[in-house]
C-alpha atoms as a PDB file:
ATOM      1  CA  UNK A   1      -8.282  51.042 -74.042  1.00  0.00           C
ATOM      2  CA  UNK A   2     -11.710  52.922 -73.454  1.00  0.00           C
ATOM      3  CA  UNK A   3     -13.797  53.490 -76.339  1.00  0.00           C
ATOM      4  CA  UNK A   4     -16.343  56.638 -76.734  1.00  0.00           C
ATOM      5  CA  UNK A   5     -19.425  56.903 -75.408  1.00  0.00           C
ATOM      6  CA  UNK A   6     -19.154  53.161 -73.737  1.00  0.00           C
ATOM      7  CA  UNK A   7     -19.530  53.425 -69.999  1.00  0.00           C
ATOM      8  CA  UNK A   8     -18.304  50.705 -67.980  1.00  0.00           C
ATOM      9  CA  UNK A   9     -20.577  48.698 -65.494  1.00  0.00           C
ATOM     10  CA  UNK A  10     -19.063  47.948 -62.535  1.00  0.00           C
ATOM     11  CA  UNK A  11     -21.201  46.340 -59.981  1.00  0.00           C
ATOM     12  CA  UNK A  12     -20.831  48.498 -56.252  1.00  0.00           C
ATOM     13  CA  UNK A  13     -19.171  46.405 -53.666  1.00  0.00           C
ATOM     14  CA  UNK A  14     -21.569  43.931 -51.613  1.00  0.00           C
ATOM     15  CA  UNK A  15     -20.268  44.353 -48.017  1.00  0.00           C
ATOM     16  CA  UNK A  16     -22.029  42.912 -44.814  1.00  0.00           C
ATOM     17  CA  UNK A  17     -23.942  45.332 -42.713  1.00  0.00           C
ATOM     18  CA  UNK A  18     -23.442  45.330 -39.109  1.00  0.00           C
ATOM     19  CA  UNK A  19     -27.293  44.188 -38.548  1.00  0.00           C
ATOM     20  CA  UNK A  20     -26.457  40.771 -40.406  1.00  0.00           C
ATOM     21  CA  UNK A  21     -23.298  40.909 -38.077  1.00  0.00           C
ATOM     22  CA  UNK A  22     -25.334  41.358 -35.131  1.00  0.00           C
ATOM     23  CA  UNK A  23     -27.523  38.485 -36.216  1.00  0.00           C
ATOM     24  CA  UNK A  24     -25.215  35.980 -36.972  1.00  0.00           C
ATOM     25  CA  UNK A  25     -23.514  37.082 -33.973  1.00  0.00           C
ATOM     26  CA  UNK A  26     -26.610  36.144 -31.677  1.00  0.00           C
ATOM     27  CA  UNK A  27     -27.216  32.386 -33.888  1.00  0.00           C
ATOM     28  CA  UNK A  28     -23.795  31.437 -32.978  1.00  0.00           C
ATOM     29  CA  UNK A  29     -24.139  32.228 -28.719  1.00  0.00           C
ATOM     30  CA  UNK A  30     -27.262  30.565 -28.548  1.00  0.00           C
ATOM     31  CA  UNK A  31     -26.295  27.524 -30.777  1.00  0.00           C
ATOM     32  CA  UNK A  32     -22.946  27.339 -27.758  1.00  0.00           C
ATOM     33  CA  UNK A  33     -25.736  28.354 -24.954  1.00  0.00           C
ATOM     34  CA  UNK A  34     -27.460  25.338 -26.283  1.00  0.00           C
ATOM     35  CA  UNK A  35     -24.570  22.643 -26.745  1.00  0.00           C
ATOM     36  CA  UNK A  36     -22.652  24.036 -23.763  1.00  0.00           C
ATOM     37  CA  UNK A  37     -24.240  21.510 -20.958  1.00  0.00           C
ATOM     38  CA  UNK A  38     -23.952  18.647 -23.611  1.00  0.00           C
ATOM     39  CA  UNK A  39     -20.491  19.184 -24.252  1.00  0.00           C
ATOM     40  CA  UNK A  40     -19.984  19.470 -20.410  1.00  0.00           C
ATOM     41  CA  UNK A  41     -21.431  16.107 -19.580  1.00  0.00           C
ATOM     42  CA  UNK A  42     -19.677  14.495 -22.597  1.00  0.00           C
ATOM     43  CA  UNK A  43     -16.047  15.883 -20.948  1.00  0.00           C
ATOM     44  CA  UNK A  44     -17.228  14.020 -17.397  1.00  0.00           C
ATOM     45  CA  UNK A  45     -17.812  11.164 -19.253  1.00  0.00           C
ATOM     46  CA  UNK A  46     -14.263  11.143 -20.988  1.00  0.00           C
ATOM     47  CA  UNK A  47     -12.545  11.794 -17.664  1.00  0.00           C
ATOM     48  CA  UNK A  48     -14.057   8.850 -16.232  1.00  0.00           C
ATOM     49  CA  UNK A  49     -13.122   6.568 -19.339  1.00  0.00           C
ATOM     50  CA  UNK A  50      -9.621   8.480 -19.026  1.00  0.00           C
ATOM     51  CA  UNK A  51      -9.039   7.084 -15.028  1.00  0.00           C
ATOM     52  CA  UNK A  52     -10.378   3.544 -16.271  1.00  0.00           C
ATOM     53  CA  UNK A  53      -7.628   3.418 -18.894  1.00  0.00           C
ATOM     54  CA  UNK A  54      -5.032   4.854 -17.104  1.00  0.00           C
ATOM     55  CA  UNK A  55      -5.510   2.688 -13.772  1.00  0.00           C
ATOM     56  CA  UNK A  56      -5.528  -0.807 -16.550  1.00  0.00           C
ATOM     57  CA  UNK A  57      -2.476   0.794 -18.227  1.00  0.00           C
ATOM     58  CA  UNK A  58      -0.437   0.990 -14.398  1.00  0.00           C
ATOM     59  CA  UNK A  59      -1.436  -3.122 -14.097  1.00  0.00           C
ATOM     60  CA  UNK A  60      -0.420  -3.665 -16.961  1.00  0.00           C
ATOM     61  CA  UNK A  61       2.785  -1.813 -16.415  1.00  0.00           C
ATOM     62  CA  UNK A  62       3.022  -3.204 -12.611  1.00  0.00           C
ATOM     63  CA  UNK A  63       2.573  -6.637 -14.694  1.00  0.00           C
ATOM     64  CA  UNK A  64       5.912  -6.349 -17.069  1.00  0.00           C
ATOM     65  CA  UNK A  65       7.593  -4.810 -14.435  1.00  0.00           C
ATOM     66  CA  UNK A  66       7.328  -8.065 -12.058  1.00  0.00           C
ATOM     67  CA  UNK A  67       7.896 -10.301 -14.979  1.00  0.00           C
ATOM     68  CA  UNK A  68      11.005  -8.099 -16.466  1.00  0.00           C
ATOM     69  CA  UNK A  69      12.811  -7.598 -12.851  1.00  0.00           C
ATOM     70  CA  UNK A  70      11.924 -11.095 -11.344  1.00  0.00           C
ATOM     71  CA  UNK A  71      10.196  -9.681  -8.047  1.00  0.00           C
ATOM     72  CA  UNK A  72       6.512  -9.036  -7.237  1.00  0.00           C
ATOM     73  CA  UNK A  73       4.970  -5.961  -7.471  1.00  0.00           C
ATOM     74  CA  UNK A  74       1.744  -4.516  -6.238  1.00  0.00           C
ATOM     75  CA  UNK A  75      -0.688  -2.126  -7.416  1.00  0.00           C
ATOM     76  CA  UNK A  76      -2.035  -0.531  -4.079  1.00  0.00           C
ATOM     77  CA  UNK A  77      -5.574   1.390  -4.169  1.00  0.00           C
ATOM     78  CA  UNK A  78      -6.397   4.027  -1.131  1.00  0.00           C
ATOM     79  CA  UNK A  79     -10.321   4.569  -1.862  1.00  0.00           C
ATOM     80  CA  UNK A  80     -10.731   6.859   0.763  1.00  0.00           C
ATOM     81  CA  UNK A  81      -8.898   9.317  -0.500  1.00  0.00           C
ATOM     82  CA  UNK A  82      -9.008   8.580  -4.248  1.00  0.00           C
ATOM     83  CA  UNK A  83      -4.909   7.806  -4.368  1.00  0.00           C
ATOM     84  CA  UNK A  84      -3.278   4.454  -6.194  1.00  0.00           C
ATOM     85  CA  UNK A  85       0.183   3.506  -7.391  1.00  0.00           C
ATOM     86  CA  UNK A  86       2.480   0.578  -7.941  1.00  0.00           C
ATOM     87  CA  UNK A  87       5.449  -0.728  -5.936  1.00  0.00           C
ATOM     88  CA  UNK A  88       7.648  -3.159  -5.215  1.00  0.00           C
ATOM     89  CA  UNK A  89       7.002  -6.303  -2.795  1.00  0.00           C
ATOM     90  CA  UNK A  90       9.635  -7.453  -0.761  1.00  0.00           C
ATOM     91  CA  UNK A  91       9.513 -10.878   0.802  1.00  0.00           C
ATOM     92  CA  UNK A  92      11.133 -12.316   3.869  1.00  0.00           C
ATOM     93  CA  UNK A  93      13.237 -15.267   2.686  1.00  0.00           C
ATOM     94  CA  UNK A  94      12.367 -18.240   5.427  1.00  0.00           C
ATOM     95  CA  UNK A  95       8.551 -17.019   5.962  1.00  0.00           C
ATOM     96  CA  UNK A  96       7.603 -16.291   2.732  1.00  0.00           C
ATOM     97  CA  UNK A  97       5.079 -13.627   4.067  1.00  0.00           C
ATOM     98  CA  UNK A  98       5.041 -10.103   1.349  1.00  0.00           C
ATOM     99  CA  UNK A  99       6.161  -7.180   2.804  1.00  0.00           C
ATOM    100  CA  UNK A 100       5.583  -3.741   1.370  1.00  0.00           C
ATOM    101  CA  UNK A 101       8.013  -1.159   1.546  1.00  0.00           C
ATOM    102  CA  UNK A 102       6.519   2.119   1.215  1.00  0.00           C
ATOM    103  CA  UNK A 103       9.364   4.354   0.981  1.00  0.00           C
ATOM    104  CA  UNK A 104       9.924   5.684  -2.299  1.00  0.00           C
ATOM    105  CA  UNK A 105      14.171   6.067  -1.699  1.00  0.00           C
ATOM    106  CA  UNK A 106      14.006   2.018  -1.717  1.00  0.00           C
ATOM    107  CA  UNK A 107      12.142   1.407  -5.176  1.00  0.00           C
ATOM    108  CA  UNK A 108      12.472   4.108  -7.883  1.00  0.00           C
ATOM    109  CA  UNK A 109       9.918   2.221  -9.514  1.00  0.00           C
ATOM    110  CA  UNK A 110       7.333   3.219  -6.951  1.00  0.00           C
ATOM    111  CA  UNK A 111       4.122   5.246  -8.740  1.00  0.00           C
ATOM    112  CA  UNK A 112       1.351   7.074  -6.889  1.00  0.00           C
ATOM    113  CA  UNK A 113      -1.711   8.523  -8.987  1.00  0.00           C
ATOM    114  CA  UNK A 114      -5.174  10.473  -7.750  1.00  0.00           C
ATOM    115  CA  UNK A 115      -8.095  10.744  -8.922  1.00  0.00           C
ATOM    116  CA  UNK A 116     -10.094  13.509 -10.565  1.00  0.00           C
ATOM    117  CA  UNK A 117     -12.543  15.130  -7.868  1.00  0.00           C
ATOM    118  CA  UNK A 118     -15.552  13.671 -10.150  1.00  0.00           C
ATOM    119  CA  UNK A 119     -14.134  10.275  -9.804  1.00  0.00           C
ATOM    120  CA  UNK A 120     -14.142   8.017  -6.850  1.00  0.00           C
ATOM    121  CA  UNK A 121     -13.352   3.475  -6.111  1.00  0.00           C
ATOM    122  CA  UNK A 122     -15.864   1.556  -5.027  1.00  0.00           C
ATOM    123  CA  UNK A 123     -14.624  -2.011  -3.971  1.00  0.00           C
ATOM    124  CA  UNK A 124     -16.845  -4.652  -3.574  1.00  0.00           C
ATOM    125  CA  UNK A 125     -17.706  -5.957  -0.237  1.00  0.00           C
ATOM    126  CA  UNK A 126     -15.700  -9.189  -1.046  1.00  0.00           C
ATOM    127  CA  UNK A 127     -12.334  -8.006  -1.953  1.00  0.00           C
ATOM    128  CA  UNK A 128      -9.757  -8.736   0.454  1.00  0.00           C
ATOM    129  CA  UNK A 129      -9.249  -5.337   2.353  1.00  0.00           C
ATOM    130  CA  UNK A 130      -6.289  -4.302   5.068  1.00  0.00           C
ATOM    131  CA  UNK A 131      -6.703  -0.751   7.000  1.00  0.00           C
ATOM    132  CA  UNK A 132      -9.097   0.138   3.663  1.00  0.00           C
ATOM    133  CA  UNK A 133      -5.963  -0.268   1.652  1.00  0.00           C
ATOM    134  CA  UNK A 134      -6.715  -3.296  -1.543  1.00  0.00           C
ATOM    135  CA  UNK A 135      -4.353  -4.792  -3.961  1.00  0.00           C
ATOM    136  CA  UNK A 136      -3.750  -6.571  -6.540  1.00  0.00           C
ATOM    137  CA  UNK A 137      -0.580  -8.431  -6.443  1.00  0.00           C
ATOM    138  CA  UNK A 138       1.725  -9.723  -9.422  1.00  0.00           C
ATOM    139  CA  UNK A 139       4.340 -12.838  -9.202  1.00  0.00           C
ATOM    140  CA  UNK A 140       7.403 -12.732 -11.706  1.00  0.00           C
ATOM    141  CA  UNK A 141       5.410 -15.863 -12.985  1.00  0.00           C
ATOM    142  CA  UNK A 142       3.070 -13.504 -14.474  1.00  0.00           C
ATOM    143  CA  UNK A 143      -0.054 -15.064 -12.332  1.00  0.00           C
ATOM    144  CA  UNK A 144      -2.063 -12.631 -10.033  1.00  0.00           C
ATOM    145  CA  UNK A 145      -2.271 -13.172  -6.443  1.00  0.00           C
ATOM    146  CA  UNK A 146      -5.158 -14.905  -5.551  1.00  0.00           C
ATOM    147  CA  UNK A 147      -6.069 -12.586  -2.446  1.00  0.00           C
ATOM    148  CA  UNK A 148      -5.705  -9.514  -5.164  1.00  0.00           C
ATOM    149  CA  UNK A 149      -9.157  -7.392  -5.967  1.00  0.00           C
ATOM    150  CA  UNK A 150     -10.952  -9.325  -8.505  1.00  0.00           C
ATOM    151  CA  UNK A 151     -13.005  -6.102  -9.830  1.00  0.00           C
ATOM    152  CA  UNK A 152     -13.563  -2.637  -8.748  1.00  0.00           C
ATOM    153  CA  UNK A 153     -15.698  -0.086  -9.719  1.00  0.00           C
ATOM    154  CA  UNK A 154     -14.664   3.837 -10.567  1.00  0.00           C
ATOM    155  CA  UNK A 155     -17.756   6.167  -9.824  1.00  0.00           C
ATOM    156  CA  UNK A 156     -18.639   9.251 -10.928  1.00  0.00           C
ATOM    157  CA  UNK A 157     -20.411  11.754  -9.367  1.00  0.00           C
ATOM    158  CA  UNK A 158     -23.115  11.291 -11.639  1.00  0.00           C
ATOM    159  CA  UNK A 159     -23.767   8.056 -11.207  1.00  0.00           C
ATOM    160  CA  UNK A 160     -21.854   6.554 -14.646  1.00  0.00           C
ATOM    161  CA  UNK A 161     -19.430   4.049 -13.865  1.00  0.00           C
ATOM    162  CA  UNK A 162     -16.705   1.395 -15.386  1.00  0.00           C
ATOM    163  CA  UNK A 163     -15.638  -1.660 -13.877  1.00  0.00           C
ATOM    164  CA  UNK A 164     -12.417  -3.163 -13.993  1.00  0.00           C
ATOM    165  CA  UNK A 165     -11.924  -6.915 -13.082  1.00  0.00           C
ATOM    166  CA  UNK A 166      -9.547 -10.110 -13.965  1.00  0.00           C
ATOM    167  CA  UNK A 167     -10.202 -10.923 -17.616  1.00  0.00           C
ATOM    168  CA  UNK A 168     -11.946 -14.106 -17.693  1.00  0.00           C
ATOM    169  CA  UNK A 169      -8.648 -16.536 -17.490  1.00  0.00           C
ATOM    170  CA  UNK A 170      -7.370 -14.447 -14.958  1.00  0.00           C
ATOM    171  CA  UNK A 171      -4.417 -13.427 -16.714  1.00  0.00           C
ATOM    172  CA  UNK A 172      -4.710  -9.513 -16.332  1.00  0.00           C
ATOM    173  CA  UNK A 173      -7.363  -6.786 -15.876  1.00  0.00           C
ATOM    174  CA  UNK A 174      -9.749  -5.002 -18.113  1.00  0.00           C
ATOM    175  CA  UNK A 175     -12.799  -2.681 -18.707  1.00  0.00           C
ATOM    176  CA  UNK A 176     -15.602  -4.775 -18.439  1.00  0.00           C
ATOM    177  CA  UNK A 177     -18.204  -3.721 -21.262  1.00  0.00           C
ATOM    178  CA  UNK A 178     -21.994  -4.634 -19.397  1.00  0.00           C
ATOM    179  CA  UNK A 179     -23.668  -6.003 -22.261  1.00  0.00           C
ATOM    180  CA  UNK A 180     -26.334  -8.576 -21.562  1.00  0.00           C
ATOM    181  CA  UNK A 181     -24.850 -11.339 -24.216  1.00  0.00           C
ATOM    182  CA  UNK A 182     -21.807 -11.007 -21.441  1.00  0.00           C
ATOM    183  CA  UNK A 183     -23.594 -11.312 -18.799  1.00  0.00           C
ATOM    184  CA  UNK A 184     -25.638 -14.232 -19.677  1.00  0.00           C
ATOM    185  CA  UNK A 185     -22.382 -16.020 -21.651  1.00  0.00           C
ATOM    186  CA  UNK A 186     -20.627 -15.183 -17.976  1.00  0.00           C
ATOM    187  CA  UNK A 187     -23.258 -16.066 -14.678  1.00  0.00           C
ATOM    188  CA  UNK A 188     -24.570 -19.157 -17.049  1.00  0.00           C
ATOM    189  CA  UNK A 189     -28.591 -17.882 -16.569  1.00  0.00           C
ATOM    190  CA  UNK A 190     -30.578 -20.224 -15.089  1.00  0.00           C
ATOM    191  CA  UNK A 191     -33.621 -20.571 -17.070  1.00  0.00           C
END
């Protein structure tokens, strides 16, 4: 009900100009122009921690899966061309000598990975190499092969790396955090 001679007030609708559009519209592209290289390097970074996690994950895997079938099984790495996997190891009975098959009809449980283009293996001029080919080699016994890499490195283009290498009772592999309490608590420093 409206009474006489009382005029409402209503307030005119605040709306947003396009100039305050515009404006806001500019903050926000430079704010991403800014962050964009940031968030770039941060992604490289992740990848790199990604490959380091997912080649642990396959020993451990490789690992269970010689314990849990009763034969050895190998984690192969190619570092020339980035590729790794798992497979089976047969053995010749009266020799005892490993023999890898490589056909993929034999053992279904045979796995082959590559790595990103930004990431690349760098083995260590003491690891046991055949035909650039490395290993590491698990026994149903759950004990690694003692010719098996002991730690590798993945690289990235940039220069950032992690290393992976036999935990320190040799029971399975790891990313090895470089921290200098490690270091020191590992090579005993000579004072």
């Amino acid at each position: 009900m409206r009474l006489a001679g009382v005029k409402s007030q209503c307030h005119p609708r605040q709306a947003v100009t396009l100039i305050e559009l515009v404006l806001v519209m500019g903050l926000l592209a430079i704010v991403v122009a800014m962050s964009a290289p940031l968030l770039s390097r941060f992604f490289r970074g992740r990848s790199l921690e990604w490959e380091a996690e997912r080649f642990v994950a396959l020993t451990r895997y490789c690992q269970n899966q010689a314990t849990s079938t009763g034969e050895p099984m190998e984690v192969w790495i190619q570092p020339d061309d980035g590729t790794y996997g798992m497979r089976k190891i047969m053995q010749v009975q009266k020799l005892n000598i490993p023999i890898v098959k490589s056909n993929a009809f034999v053992n279904p449980q045979e796995v082959t990975f590559r790595l990103g283009d930004e990431v690349r293996f760098e083995l260590s001029k003491t690891n046991f190499t055949l035909n650039s080919w490395a290993s590491i080699r698990f026994w149903p016994d759950t004990g690694i092969d003692e010719t098996s890499v002991r730690e590798l490195a993945l690289m990235s283009k940039e220069g950032d790396s992690r290393w992976i290498s036999q935990s320190r009772n040799r029971l399975y592999y790891e990313i090895r955090q470089l921290t200098n309490s490690w270091y020191e608590l590992d090579n005993e420093v000579i004072r």
